[in-house]
Every structure is written in C-alpha cells, then in structure tokens.
N, C-alpha and C. Protein backbone atom coordinates (compact mmCIF):
# COMPACT_ATOMS: atom_id res chain seq x y z
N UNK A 1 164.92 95.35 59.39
CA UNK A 1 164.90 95.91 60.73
C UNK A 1 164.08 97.19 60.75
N UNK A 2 163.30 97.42 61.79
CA UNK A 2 162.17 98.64 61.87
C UNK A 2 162.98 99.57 62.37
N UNK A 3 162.51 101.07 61.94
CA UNK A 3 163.46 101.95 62.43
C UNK A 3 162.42 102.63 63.30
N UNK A 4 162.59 102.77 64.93
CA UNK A 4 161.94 103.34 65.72
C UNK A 4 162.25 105.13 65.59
N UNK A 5 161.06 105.29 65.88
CA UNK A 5 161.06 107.02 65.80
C UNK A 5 160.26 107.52 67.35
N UNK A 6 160.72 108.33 67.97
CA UNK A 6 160.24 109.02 68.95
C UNK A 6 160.95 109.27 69.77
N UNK A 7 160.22 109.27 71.71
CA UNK A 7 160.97 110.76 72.26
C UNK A 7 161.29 109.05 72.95
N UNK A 8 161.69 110.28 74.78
CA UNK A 8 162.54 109.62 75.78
C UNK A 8 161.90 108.17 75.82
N UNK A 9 160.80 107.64 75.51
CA UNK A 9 160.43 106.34 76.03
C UNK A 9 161.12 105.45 74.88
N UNK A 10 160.80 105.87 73.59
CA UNK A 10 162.40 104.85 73.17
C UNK A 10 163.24 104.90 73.19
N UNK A 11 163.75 106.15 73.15
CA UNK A 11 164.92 106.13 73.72
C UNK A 11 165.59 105.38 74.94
N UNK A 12 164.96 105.19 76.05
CA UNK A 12 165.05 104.67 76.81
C UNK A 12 165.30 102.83 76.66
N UNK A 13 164.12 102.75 75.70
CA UNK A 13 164.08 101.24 74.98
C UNK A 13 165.27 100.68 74.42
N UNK A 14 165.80 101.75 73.29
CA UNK A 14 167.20 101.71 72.90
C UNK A 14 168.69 101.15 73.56
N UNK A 15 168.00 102.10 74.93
CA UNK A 15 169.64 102.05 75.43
C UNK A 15 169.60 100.27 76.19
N UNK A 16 168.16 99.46 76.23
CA UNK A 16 168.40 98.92 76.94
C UNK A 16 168.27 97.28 75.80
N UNK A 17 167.86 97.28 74.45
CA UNK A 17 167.59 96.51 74.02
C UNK A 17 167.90 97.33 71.96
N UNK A 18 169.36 97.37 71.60
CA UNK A 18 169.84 97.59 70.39
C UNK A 18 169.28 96.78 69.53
N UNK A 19 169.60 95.64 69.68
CA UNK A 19 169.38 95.00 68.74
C UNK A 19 167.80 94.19 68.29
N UNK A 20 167.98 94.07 66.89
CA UNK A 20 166.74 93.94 66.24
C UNK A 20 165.88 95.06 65.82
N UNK A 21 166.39 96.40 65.63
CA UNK A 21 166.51 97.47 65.63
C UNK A 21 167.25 98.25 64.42
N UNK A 22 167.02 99.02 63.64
CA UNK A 22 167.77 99.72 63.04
C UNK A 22 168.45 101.08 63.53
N UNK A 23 169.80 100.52 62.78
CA UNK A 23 170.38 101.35 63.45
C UNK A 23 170.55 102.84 63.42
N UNK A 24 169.81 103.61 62.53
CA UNK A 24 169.36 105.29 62.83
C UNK A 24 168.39 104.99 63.94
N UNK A 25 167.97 104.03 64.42
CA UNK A 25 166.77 104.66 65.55
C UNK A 25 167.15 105.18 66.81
N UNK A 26 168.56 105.25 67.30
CA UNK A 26 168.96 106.31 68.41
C UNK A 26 169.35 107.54 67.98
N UNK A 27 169.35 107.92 66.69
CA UNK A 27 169.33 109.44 65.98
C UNK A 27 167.81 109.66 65.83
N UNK A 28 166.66 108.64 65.81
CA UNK A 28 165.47 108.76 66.07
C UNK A 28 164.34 108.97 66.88
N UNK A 29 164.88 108.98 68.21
CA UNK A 29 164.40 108.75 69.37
C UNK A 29 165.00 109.59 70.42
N UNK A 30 164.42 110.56 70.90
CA UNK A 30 164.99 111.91 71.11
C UNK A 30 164.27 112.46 72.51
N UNK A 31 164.91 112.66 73.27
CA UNK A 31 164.02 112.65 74.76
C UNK A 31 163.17 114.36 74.46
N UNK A 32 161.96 114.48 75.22
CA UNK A 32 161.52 115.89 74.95
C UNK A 32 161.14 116.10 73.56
N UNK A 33 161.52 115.22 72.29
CA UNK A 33 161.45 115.46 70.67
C UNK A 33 159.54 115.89 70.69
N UNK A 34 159.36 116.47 69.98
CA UNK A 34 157.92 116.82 69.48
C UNK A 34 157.52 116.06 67.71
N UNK A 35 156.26 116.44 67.67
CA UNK A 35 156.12 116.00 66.38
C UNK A 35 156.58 116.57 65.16
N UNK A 36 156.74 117.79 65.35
CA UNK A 36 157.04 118.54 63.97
C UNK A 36 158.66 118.19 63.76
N UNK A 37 159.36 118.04 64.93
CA UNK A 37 161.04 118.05 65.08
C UNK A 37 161.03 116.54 64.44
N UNK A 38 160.34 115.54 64.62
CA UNK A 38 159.98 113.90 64.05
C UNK A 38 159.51 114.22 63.05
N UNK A 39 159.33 114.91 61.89
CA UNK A 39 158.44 115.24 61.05
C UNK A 39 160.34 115.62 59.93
N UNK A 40 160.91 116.75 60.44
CA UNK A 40 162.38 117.31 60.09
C UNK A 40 163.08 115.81 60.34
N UNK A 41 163.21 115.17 60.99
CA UNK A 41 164.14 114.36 61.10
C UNK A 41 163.83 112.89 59.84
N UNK A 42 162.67 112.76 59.53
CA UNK A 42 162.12 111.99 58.61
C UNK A 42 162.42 112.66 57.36
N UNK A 43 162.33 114.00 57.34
CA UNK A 43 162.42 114.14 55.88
C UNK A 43 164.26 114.22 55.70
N UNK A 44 164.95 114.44 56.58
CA UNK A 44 166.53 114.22 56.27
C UNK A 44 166.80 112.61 56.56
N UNK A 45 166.23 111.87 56.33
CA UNK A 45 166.80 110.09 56.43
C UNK A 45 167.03 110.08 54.93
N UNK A 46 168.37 109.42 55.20
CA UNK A 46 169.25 109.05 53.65
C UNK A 46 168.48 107.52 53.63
N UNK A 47 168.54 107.18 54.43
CA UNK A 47 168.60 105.72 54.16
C UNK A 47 166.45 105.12 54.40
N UNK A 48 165.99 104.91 53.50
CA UNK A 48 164.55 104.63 54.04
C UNK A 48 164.22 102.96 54.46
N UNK A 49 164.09 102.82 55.26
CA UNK A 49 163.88 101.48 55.91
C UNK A 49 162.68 101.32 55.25
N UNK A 50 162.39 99.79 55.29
CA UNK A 50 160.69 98.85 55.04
C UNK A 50 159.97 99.08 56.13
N UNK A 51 160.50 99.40 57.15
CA UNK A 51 159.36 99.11 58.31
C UNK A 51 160.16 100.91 59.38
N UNK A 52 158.97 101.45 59.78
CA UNK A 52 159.04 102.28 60.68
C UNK A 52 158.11 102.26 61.95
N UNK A 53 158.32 102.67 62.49
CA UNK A 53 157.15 102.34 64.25
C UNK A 53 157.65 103.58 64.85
N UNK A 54 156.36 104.88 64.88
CA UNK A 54 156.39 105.92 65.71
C UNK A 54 155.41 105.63 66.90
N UNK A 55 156.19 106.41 67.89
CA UNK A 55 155.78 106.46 69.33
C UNK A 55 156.00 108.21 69.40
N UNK A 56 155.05 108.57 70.32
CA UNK A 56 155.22 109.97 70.50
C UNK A 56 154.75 110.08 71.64
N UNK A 57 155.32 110.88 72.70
CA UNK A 57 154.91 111.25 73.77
C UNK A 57 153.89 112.00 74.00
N UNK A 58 153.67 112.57 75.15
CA UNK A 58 152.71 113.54 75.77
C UNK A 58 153.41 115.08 75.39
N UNK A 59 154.82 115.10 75.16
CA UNK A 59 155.44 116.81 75.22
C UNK A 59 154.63 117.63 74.12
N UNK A 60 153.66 116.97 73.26
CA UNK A 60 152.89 117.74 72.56
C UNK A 60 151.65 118.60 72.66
N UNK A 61 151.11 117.45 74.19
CA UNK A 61 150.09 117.59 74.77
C UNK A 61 149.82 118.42 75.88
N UNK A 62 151.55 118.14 76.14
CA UNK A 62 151.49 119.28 77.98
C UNK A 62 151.42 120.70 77.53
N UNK A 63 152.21 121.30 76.05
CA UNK A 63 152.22 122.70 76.06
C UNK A 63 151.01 122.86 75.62
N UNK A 64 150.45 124.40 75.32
CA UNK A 64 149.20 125.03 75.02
C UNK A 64 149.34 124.92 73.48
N UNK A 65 149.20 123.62 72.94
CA UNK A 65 148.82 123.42 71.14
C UNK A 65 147.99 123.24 71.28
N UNK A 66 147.34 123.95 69.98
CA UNK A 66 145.50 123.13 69.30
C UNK A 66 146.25 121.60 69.40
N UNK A 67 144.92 120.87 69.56
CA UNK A 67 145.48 119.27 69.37
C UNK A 67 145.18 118.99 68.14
N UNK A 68 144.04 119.40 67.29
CA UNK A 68 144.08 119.51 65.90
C UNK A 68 145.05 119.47 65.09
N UNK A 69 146.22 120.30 65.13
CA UNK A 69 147.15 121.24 64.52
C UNK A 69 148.40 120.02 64.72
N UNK A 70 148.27 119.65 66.10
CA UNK A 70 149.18 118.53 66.38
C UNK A 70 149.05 117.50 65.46
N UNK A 71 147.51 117.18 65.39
CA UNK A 71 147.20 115.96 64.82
C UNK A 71 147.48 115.76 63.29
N UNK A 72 147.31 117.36 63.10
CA UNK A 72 147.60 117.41 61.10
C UNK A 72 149.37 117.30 61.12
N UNK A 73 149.99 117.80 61.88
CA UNK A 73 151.52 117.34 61.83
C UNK A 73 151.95 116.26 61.88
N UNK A 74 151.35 115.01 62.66
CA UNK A 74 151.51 114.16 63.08
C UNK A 74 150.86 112.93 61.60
N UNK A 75 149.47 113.32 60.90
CA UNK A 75 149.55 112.88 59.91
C UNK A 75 150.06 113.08 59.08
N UNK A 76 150.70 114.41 58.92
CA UNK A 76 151.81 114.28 57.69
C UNK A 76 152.88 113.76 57.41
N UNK A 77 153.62 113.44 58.84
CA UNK A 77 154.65 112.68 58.97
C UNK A 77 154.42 111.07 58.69
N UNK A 78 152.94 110.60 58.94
CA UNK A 78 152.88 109.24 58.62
C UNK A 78 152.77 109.36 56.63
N UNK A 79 152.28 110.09 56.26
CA UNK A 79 152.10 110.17 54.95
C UNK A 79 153.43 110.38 54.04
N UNK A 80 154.34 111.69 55.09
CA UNK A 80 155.74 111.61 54.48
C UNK A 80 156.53 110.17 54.33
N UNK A 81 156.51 109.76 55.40
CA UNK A 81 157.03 108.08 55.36
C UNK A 81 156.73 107.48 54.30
N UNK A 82 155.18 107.13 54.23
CA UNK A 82 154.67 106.26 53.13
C UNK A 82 154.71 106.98 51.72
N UNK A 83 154.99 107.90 51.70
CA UNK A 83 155.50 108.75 50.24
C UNK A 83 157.23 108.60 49.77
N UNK A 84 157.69 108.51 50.97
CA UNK A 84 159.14 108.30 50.71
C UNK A 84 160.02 107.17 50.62
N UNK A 85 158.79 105.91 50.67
CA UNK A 85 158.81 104.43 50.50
C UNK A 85 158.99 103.59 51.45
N UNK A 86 158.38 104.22 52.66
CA UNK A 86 158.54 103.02 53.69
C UNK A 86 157.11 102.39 53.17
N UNK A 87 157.39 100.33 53.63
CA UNK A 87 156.45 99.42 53.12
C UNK A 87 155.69 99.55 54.34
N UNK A 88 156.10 99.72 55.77
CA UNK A 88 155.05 99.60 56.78
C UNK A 88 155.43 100.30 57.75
N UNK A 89 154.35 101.67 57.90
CA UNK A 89 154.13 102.69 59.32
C UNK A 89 153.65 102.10 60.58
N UNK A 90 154.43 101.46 61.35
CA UNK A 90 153.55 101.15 62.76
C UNK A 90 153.68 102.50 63.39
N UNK A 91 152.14 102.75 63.97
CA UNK A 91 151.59 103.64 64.77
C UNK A 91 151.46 103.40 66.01
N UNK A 92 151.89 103.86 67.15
CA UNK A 92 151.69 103.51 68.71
C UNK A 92 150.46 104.32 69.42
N UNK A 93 149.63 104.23 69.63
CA UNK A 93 149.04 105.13 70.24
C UNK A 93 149.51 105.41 71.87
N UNK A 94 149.38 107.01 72.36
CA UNK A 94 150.01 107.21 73.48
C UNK A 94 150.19 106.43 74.74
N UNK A 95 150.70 106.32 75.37
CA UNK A 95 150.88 105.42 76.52
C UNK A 95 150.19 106.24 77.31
N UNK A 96 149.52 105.04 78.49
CA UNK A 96 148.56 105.55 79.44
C UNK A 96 149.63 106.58 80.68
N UNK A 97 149.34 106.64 81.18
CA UNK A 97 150.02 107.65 82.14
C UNK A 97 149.85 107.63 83.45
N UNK A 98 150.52 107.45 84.46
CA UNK A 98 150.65 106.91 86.00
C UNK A 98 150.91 108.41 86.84
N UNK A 99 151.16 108.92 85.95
CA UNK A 99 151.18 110.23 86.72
C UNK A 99 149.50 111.01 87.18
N UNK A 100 149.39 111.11 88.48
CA UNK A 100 147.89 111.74 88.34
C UNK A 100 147.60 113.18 88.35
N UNK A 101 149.07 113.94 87.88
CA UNK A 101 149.06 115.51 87.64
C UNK A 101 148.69 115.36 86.25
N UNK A 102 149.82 114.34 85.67
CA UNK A 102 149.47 114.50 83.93
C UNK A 102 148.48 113.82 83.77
N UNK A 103 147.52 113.08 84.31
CA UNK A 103 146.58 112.00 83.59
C UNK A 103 145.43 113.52 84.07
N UNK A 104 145.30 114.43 84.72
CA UNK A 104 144.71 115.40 84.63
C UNK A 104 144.78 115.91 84.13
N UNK A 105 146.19 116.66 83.51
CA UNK A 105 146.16 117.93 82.65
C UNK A 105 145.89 117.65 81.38
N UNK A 106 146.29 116.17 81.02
CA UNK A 106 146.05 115.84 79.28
C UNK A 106 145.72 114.61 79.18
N UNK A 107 144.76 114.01 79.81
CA UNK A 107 144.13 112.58 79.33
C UNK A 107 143.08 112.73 78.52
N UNK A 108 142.13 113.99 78.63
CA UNK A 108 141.33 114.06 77.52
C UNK A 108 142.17 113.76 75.90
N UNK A 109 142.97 114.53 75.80
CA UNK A 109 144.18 114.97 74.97
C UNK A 109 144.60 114.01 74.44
N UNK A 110 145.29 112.90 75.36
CA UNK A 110 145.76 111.74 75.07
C UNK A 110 144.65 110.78 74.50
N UNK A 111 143.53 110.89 75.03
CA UNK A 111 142.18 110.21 74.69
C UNK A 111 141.93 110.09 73.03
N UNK A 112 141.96 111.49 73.01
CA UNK A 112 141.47 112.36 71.33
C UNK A 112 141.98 111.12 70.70
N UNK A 113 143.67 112.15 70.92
CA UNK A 113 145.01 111.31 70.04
C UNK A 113 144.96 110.20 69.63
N UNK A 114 145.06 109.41 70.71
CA UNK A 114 145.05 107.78 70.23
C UNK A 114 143.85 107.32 69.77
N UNK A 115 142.26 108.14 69.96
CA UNK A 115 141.23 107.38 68.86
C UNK A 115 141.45 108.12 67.41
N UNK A 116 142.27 108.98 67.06
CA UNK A 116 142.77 109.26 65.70
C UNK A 116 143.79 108.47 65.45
N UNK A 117 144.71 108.22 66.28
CA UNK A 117 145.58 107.08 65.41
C UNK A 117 145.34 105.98 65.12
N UNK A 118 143.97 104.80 66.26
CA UNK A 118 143.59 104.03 65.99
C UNK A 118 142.91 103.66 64.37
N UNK A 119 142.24 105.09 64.34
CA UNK A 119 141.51 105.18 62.96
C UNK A 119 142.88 105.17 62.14
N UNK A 120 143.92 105.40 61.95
CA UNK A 120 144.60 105.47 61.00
C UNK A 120 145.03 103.92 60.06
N UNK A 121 144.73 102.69 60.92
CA UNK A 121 145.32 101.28 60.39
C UNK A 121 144.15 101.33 58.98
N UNK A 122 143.50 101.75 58.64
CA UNK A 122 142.65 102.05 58.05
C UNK A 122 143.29 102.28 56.87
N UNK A 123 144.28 103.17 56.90
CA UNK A 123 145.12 103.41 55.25
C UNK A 123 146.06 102.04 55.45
N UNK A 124 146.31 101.96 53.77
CA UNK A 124 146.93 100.94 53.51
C UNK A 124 148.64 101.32 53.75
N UNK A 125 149.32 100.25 54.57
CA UNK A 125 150.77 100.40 55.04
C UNK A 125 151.18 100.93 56.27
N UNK A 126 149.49 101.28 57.10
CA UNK A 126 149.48 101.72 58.64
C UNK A 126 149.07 100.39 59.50
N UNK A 127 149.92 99.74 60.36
CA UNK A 127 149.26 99.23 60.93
C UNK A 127 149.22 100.10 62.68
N UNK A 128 148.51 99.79 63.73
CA UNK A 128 148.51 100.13 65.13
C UNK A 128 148.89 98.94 65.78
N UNK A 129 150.36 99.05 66.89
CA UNK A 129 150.82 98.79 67.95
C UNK A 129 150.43 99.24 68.89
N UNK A 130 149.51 98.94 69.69
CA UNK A 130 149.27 99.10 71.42
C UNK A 130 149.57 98.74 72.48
N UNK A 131 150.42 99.03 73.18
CA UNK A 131 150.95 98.97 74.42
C UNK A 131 150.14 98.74 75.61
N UNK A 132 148.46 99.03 75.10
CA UNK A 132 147.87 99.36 76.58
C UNK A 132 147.33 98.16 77.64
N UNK A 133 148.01 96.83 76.43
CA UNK A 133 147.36 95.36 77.16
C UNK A 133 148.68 95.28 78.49
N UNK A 134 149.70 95.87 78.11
CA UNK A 134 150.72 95.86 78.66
C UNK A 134 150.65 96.86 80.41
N UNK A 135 150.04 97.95 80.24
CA UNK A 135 149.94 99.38 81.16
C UNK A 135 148.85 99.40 81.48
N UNK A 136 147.56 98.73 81.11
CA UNK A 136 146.20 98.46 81.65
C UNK A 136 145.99 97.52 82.83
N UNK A 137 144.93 98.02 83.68
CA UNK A 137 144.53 96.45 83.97
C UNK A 137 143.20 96.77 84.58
N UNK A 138 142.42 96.04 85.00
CA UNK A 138 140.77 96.74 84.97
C UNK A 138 140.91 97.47 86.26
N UNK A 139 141.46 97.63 87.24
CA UNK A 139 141.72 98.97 88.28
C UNK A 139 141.94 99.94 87.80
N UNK A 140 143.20 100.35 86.74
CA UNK A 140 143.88 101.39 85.92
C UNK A 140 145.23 100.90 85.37
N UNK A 141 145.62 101.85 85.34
CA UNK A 141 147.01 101.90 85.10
C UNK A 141 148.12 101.27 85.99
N UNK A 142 148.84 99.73 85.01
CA UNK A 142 149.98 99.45 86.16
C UNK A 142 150.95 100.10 86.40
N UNK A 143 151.11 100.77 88.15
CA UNK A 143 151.88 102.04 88.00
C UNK A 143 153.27 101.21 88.55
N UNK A 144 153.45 99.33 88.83
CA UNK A 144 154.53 99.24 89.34
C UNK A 144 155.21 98.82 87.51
N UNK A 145 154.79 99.45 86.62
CA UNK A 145 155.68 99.13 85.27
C UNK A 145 156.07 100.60 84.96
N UNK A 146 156.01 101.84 85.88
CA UNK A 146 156.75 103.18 85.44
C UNK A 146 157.82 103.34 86.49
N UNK A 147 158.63 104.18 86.33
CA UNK A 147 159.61 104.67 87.03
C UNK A 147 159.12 105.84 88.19
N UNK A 148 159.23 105.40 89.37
CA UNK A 148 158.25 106.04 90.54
C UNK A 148 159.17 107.54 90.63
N UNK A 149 160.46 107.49 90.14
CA UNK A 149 161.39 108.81 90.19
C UNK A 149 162.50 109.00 89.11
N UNK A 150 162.80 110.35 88.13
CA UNK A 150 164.00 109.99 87.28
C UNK A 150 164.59 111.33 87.60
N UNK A 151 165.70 111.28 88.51
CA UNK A 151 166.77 111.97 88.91
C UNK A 151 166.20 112.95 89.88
N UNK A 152 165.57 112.55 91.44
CA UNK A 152 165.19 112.49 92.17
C UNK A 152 163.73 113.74 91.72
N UNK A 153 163.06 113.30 90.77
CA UNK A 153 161.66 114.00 90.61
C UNK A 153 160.59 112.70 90.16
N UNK A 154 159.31 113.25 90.40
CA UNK A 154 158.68 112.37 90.89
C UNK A 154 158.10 112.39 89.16
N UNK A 155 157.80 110.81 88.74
CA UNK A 155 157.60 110.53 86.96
C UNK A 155 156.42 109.81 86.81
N UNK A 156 156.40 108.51 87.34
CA UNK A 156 155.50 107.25 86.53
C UNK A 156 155.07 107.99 85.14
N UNK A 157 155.86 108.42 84.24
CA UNK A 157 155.79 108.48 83.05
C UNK A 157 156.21 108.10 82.18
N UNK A 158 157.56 107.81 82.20
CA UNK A 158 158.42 106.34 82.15
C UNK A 158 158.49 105.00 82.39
N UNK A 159 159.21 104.21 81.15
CA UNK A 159 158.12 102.74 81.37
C UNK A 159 159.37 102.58 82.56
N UNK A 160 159.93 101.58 83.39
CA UNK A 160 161.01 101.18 83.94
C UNK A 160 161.18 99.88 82.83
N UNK A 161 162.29 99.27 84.01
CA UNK A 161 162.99 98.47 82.98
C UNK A 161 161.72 97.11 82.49
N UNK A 162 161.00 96.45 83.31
CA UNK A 162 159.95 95.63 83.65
C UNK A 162 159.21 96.25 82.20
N UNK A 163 158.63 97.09 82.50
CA UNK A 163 158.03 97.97 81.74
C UNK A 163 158.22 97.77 80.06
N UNK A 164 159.59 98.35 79.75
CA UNK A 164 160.47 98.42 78.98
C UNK A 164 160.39 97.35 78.14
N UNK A 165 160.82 96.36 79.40
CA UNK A 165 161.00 94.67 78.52
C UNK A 165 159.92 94.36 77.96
N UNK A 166 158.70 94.38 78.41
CA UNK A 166 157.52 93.98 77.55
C UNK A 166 157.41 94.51 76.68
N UNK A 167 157.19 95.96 76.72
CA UNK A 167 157.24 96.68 75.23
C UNK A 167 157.85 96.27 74.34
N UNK A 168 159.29 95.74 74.38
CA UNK A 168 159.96 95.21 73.55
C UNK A 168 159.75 93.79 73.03
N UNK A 169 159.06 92.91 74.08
CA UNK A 169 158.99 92.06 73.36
C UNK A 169 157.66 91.78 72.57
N UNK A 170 156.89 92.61 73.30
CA UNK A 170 155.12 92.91 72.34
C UNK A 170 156.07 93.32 70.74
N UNK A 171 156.64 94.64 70.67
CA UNK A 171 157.10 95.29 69.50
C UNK A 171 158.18 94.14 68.84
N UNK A 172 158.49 93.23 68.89
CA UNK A 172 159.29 92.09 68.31
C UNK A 172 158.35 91.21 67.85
N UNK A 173 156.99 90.98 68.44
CA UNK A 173 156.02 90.13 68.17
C UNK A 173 155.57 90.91 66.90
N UNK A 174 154.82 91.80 66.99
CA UNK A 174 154.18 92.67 66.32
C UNK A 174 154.70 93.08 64.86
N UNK A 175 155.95 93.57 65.01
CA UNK A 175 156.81 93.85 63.58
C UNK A 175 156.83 92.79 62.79
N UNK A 176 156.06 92.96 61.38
CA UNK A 176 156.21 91.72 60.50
C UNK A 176 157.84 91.76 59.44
C-alpha cells in the first residue's frame, strides 16, 4: 500500500476514499503542511513503506520563498525517502489552479515547479503522476472539478468530490 504524503488536497482524498492506502497517510497529509514540515514528518516514519506518492500544494508558492530554496527542500525529501528505503517515490506535479487570483500570483511558480519535478522520473525509483489529463482541457482549466466555495470563501483550489474521484482512481491505476 502507497503511503500518500501532502497538504489539504489529500487530505481531502483521504477522508473520502481510505482504503487502498496506507495507513500513516492521514498523519501524512496535512492541510496548509509545507515542504520542509513533509520533509520532518518523513524523517520521523517508524514504519517505511515500498511505495510513497507526494503531492504538495501551492502554500509554498503563495508566501515570499526563493522557489529555488523550495525546490532544494523539496528534493531532499525525495532523496530522504529513497535513502531510507522506499522502492518507489511517486511525484505529483502541482495541480493546475481555477482560482484566477492564484493562477496570477503563482502560475509562473507553479510552472517552474512542476517542469523540475517532471525532470525528476529521471532518477531511478522516481516515477511522475499527473493529474493534469484530469484538470485540463484545451479551453483551460476544468473549473466544474474544484470546489466553487470552502466555508463560505471563494476556492476552486480544491478538487470537489467529482474531482477527487478521478484522482483517485488515475492514482490506483498508476501505483504499481
């Protein structure tokens, strides 16, 4: 079973689809979590799974970080994994974004990001999971697969449940 790592969007995944899943991945998946806090939480796992699959949000992207600095945190944590014996790192690259405040403030950002993680299947025991066949479509972004509001503020940053379900069943396909 793959142990998912990241913020509110798996989390979210979690609450709606447990199983097939290991079970530290809701101690893994942490709404608001950043990379370095995913970075601490990897190096305290007692238990090391065969298979891991990080997802990381935008909360790295919205504050004022070098994205560089992000990016060297973010590879160390794939390297900590594969040093500490996981057999296979799935990598997500960021999810597109329906929001058109955030697809302004950090789509360059998000851009960078995900053509560095793409490059990462490249080391041996990385593969890349992409979501974006799922959240694409040649107009843009499908914005009826986000959540148009979460606790009366305005999101499409969140997959909804529609949303959700595919991800899950792409990431069931995908996990060898």
């Amino acid at each position: 079973m793959a142990l998912l790592m990241g913020d509110s969007i798996f989390s979210r995944l979690l609450s709606q689809y447990r199983s097939g899943y290991h079970p530290l991945s809701e101690a893994c998946c942490v709404s608001g979590i950043k990379v370095g806090a995913l970075k601490a939480l990897a190096k305290s796992l007692t238990e090391i799974p065969s298979s891991v699959v990080l997802l990381v949000g935008i909360n790295d992207l919205t504050s004022p970080h070098d994205l560089s600095n992000v990016w060297r945190v973010y590879l160390s944590l794939v390297n900590l994994l594969l040093r500490r014996g996981v057999d296979n790192v799935y990598v997500c690259p960021l999810l597109p974004v329906a929001n058109k405040c955030l697809q302004h403030r950090c789509g360059s950002a998000r851009s960078q990001f995900n053509f560095w993680i793409r490059g990462l299947c490249q080391k041996r025991g990385v593969s890349v999971i992409s979501f974006d066949h799922i959240f694409f479509q040649e107009s843009g972004v499908k914005a009826d697969l986000y959540c148009p509001k979460i606790k009366n503020r305005p999101d499409y940053l969140h997959p909804n449940r529609k949303g959700l379900s595919q991800m899950h069943m792409w990431l069931q396909q995908s996990i060898v």
